[in-house]
C-alpha atoms as a PDB file:
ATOM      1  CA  UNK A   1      47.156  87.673  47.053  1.00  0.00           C
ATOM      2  CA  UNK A   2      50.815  86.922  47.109  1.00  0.00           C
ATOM      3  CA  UNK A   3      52.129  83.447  48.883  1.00  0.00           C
ATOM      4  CA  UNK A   4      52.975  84.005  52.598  1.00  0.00           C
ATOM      5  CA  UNK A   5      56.065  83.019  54.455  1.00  0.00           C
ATOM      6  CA  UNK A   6      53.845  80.497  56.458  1.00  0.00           C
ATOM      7  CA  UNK A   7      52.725  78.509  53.746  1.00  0.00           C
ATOM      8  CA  UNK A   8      55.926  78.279  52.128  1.00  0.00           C
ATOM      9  CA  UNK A   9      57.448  77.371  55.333  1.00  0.00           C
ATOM     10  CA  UNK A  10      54.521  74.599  55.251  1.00  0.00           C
ATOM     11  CA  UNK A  11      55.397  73.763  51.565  1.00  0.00           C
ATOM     12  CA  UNK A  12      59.375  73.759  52.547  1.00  0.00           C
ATOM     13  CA  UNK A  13      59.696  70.203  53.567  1.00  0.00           C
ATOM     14  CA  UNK A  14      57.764  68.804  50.673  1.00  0.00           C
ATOM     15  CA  UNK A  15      59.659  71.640  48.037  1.00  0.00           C
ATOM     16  CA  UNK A  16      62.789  70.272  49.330  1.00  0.00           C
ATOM     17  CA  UNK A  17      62.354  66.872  48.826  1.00  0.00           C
ATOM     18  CA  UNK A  18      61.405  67.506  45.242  1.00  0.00           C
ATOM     19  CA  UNK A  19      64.203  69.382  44.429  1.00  0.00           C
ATOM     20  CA  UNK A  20      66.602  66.851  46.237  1.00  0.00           C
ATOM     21  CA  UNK A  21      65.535  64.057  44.252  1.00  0.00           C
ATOM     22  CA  UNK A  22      65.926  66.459  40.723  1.00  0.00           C
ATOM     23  CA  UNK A  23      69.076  67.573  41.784  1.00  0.00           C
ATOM     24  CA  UNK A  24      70.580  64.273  44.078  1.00  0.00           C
ATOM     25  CA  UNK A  25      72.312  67.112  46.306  1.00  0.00           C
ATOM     26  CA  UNK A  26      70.839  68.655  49.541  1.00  0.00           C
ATOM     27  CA  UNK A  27      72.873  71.884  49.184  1.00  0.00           C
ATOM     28  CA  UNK A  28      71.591  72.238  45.570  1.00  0.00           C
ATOM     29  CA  UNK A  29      67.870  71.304  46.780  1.00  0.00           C
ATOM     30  CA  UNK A  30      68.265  73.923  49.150  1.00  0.00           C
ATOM     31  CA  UNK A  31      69.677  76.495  47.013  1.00  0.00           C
ATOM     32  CA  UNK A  32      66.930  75.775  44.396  1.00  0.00           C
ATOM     33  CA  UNK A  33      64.253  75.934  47.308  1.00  0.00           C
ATOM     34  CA  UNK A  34      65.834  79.535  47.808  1.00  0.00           C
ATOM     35  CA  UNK A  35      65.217  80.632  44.724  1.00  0.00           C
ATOM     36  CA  UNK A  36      62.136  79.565  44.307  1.00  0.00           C
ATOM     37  CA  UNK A  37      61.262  81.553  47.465  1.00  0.00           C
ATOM     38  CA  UNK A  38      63.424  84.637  45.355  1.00  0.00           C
ATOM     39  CA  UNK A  39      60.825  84.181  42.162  1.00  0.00           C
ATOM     40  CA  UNK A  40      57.952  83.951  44.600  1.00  0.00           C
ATOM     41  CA  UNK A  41      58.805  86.998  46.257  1.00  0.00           C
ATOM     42  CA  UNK A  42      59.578  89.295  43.123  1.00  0.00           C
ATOM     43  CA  UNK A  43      56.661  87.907  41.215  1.00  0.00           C
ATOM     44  CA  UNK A  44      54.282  91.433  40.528  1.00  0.00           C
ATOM     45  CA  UNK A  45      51.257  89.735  39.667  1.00  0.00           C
ATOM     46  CA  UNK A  46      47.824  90.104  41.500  1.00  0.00           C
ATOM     47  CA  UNK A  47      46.597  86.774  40.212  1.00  0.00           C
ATOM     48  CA  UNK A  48      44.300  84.549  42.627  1.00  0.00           C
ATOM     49  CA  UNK A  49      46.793  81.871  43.766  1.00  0.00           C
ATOM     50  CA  UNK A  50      44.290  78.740  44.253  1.00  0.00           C
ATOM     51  CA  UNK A  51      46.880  76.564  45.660  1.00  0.00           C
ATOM     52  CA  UNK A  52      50.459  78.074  47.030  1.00  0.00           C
ATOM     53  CA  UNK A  53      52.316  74.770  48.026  1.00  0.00           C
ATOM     54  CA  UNK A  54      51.693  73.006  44.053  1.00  0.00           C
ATOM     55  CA  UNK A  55      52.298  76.601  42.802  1.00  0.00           C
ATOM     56  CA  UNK A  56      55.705  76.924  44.756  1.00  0.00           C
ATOM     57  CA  UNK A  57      56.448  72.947  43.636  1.00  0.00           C
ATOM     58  CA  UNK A  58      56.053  74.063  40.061  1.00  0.00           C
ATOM     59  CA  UNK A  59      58.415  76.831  40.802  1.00  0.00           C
ATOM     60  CA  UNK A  60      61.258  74.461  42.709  1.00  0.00           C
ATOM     61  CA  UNK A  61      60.772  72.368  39.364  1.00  0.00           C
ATOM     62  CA  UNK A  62      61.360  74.673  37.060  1.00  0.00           C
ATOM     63  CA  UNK A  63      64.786  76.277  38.491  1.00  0.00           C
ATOM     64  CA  UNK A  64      67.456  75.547  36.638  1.00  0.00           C
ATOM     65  CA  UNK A  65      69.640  72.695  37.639  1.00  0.00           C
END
């Protein structure tokens, strides 16, 4: 089951944070936050997601800076 917009507008606040302390810029946190959201929502895979908001972390972490 894919992540829904609800939990990563639940994640958000916490993805954000992460990303602004990688990145020490708010518009680049949010523009890495956004594509995160992009991979998310292009991902094909019909895996089992056990836990969306460290999933979506991993993600934010993991876009390049």
């Amino acid at each position: 089951m894919p992540i829904t917009v609800g939990e990563f507008e639940a994640a958000r606040p916490q993805l954000l944070s992460v990303a602004y302390r990688m990145l020490g810029s708010s518009h680049d946190a949010q523009d890495a936050v956004q594509t995160a959201w992009l991979r998310t929502t292009t991902t094909r895979s019909d895996a089992e997601i056990e836990n969306p908001a460290a999933w979506l972390r991993t993600v934010t972490a993991r876009v390049p800076r």
